[in-house]
Protein backbone atom coordinates (compact mmCIF):
# COMPACT_ATOMS: atom_id res chain seq x y z
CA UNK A 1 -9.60 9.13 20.81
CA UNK A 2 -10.29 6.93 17.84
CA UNK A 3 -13.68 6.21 17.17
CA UNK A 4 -15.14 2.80 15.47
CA UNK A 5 -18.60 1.80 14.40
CA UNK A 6 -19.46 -1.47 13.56
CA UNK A 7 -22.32 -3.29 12.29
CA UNK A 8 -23.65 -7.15 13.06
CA UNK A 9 -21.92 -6.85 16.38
CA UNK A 10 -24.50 -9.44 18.06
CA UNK A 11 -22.46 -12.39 17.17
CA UNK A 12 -19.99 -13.69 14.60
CA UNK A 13 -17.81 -11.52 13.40
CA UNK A 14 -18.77 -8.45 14.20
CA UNK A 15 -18.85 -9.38 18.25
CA UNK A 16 -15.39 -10.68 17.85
CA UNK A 17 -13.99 -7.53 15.86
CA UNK A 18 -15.73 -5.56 18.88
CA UNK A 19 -13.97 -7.48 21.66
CA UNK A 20 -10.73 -6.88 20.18
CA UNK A 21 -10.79 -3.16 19.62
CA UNK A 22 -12.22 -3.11 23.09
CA UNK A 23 -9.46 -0.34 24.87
CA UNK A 24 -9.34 2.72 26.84
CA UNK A 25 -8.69 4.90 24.17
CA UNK A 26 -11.37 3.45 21.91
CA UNK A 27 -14.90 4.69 21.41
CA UNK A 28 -17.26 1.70 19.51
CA UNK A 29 -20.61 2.72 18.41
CA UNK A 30 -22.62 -0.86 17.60
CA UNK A 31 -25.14 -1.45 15.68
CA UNK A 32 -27.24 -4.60 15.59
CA UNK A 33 -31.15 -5.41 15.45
CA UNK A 34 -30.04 -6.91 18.80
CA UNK A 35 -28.34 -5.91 21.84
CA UNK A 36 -25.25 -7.88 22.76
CA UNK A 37 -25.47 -7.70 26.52
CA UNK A 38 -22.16 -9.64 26.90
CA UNK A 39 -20.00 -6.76 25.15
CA UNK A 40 -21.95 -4.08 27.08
CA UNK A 41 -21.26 -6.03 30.24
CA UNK A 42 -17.25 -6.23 29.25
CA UNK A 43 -17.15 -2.85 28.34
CA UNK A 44 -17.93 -1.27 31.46
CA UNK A 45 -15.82 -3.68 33.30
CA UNK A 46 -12.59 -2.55 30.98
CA UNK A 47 -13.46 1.09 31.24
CA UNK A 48 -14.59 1.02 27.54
CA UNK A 49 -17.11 3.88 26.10
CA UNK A 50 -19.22 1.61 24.15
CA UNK A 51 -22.85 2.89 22.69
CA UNK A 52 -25.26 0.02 21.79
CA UNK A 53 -27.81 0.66 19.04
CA UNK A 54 -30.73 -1.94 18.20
CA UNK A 55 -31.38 -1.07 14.74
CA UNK A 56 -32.78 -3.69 11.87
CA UNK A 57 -31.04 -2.44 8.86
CA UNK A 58 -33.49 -3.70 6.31
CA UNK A 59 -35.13 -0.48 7.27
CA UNK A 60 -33.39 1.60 5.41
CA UNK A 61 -35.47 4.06 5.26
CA UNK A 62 -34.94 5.01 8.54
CA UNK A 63 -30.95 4.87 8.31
CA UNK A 64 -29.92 8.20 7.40
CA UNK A 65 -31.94 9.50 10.54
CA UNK A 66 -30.26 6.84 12.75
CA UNK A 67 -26.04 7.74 10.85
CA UNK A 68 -27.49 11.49 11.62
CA UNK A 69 -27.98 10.89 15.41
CA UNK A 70 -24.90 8.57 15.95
CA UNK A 71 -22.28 11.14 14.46
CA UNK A 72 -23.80 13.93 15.42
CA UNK A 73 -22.96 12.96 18.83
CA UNK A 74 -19.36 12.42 18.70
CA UNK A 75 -16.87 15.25 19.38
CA UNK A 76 -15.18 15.59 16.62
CA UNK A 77 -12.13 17.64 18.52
CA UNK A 78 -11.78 14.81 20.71
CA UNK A 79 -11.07 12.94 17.27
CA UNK A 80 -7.21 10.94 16.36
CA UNK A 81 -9.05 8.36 14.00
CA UNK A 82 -12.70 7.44 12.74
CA UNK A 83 -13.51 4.31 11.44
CA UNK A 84 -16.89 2.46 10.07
CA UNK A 85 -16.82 -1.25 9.23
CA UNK A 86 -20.15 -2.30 7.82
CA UNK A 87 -20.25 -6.22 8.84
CA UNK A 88 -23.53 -7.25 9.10
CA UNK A 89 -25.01 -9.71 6.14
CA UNK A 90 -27.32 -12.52 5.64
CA UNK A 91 -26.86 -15.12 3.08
CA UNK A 92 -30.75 -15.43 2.37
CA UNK A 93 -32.68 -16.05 0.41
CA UNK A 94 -30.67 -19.78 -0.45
CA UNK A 95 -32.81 -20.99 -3.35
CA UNK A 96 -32.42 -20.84 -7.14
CA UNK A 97 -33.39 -17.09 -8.85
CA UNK A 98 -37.10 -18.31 -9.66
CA UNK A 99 -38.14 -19.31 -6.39
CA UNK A 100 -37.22 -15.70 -4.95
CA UNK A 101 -39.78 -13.73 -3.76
CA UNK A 102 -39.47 -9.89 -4.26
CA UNK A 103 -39.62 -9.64 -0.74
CA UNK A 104 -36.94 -11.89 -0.01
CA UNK A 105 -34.69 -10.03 -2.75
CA UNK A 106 -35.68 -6.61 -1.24
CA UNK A 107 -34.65 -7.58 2.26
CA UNK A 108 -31.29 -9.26 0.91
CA UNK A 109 -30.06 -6.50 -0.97
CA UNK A 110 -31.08 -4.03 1.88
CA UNK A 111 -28.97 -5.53 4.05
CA UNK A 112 -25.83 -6.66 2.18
CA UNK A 113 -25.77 -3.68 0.05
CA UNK A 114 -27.95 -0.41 0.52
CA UNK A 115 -27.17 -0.68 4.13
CA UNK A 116 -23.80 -0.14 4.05
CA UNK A 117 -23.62 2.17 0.72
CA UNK A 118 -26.13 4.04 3.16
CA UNK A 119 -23.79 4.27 6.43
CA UNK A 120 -20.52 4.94 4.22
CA UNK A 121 -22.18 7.82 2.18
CA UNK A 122 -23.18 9.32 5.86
CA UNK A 123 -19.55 8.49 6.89
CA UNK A 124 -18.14 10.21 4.30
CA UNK A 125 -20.06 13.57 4.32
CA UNK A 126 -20.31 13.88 7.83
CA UNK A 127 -16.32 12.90 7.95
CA UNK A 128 -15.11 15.03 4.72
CA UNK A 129 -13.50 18.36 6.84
CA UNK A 130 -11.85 16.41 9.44
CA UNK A 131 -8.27 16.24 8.63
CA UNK A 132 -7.91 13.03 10.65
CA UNK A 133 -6.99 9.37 9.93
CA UNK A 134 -10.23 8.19 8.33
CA UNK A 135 -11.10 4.53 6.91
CA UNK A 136 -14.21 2.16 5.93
CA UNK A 137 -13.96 -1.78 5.83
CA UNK A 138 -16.68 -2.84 4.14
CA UNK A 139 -16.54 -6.73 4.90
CA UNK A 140 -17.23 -8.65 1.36
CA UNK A 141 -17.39 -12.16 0.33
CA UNK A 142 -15.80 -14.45 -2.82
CA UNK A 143 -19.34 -14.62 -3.92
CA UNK A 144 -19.01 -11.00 -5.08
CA UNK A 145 -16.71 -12.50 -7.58
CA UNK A 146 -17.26 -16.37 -8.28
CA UNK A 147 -21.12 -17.54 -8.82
CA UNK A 148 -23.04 -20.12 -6.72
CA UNK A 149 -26.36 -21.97 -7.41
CA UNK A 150 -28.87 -20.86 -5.57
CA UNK A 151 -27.24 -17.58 -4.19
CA UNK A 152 -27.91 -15.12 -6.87
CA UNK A 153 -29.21 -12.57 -4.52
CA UNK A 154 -26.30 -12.58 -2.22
CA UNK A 155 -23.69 -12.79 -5.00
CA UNK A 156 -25.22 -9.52 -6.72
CA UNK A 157 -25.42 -7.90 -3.09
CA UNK A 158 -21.69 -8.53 -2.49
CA UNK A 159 -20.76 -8.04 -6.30
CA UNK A 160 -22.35 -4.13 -5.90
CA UNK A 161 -21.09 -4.09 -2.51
CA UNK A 162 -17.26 -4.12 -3.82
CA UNK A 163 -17.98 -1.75 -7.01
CA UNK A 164 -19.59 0.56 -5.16
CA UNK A 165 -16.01 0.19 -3.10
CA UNK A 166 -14.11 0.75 -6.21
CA UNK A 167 -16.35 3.58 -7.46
CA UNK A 168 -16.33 5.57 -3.87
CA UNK A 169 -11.94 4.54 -3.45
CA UNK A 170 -11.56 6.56 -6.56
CA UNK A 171 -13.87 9.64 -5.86
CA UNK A 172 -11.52 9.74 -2.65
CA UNK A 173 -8.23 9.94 -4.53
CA UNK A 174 -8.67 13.44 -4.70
CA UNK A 175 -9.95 14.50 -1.93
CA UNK A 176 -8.76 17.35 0.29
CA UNK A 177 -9.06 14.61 3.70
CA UNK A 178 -9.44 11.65 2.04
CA UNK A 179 -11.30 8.75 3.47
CA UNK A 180 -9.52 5.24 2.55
CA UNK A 181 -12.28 2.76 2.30
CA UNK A 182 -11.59 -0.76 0.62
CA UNK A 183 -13.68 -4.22 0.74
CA UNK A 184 -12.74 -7.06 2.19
CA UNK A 185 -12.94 -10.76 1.75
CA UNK A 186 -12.74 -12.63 4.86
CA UNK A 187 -12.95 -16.15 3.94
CA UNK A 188 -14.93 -18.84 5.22
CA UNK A 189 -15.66 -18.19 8.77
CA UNK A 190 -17.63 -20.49 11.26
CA UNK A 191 -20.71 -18.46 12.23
CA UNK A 192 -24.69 -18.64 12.54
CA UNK A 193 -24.72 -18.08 8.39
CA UNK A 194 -22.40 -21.40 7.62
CA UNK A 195 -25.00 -23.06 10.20
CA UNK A 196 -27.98 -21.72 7.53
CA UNK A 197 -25.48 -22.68 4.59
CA UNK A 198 -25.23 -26.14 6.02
CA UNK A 199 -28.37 -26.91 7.07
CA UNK A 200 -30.02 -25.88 3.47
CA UNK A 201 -31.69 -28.26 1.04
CA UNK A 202 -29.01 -29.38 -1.66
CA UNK A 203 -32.05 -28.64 -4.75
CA UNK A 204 -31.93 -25.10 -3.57
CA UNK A 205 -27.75 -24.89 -3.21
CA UNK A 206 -25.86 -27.74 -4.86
CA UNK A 207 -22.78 -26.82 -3.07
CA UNK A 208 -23.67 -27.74 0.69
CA UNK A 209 -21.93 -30.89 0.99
CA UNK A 210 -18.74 -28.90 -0.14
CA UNK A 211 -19.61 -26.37 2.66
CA UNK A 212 -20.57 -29.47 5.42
CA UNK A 213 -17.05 -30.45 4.16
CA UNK A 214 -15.68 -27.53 5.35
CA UNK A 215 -16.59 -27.41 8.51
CA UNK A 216 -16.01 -31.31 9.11
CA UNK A 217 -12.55 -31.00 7.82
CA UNK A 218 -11.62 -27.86 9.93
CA UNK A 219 -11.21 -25.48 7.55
CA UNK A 220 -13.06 -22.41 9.15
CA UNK A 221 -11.73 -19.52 10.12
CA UNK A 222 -13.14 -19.17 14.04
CA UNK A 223 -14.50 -15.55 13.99
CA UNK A 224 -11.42 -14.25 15.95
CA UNK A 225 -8.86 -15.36 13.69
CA UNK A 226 -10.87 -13.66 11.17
CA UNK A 227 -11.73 -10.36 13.63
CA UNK A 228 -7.67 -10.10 13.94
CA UNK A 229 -6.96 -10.68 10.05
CA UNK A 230 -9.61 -8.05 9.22
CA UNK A 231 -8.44 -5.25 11.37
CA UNK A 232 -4.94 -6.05 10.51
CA UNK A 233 -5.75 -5.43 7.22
CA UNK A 234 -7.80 -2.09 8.17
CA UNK A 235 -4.92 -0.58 10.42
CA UNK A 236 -2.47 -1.44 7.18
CA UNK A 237 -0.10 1.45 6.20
CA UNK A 238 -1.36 0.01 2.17
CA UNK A 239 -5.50 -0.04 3.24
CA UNK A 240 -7.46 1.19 0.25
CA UNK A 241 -4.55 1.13 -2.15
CA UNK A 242 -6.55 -1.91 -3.63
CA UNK A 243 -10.53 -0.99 -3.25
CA UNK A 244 -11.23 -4.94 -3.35
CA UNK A 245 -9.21 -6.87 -1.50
């Protein structure tokens, strides 16, 4: 059995990377802040072990105490593959650095970065004697890498997102059962967040007619096309040989 858990599963991305790793011999553990009724529904119509958990993961205080009660529960003789793919992200706060609230920075960086350092750390101990295939997508952005006005907090998020990647792909080299863990830039993809990109005030990010461009020229990815590129990359023979991708 090969075992997957993904985050931001509600919509997007994440409910499309679900739907196609929905089979038989598949256990996904979810996590969103809220239930996706739909995948339940197609689960137990395909005959697919799927476990739902409604979880905000700004509270990351909580997180290690929900990572402990998700993998303590799996059988880890039962075990081919285990995977974790940390997907959830929010673009906010869109606004130049000075109008950021700590709050707003807190609750950004939570989510785009601490989260998933958070889950993969758990991963990774709870993983490190199992002498199984065992890999972590952590789902990035080019805004780890290239600067926009009025995204500073997401750009740092994603920016420690993939050197925390780099830092954790080389602890791994060495290790007895090594996990291969690499992140990921998707591209542009047409979810909820380009809907927030678009619809924000052009003092706050100069770049939103570029992005309403986008999307009126056709050049999003639909979130399958982007589900199937992502897990093509994850089930690579060459996954992690390059920690950012």
């Amino acid at each position: 059995m090969k075992c997957f858990i993904i985050t931001g599963t509600s919509r997007g991305l994440g409910e499309a990377i679900v739907r196609q790793l929905m089979k038989p011999e598949h256990m996904l553990i979810c996590i969103s802040r809220h239930k996706n009724n739909k995948l339940i529904a197609e689960a137990q119509e395909a005959g697919v072990k799927l476990e739902y958990n409604e979880f905000d993961l700004s509270n990351t205080e909580h997180l290690d105490a929900l990572a402990a009660r998700i993998l303590n529960k799996i059988q880890k003789n039962e075990l081919t593959a285990a995977y974790l793919i940390n997907n959830a992200g929010t673009v906010l706060p869109i606004e130049p650095a000075y109008k950021s609230t700590g709050e707003a920075i807190d609750h950004s960086m939570k989510i785009n970065a601490i989260a998933p350092m958070t889950l993969c750390a758990n991963f990774m101990r709870w993983s490190q004697n199992l002498a199984i295939d065992k890999r972590i997508l952590n789902i990035s952005s080019g805004s780890g890498r290239n600067p926009y006005y009025g995204w500073s907090t997401y750009c740092a998020a994603k920016a420690a997102l993939d050197h925390y990647t780099r830092c954790a792909a080389l602890e791994q080299q060495d290790a007895e059962n090594k996990v291969r863990i690499a992140s990921v830039r998707p591209g542009i993809i047409d979810t909820d967040m380009q809907v927030q990109i678009r619809s924000s005030n052009s003092e706050d990010f100069k770049d939103v007619a570029q992005f309403i461009d986008y999307k009126e020229s056709g050049q999003l990815l639909t979130p399958e096309a982007a589900a199937e590129r992502m897990l093509e990359q994850m089930f690579s023979p060459t996954f992690g040989d390059v920690p950012v991708v």
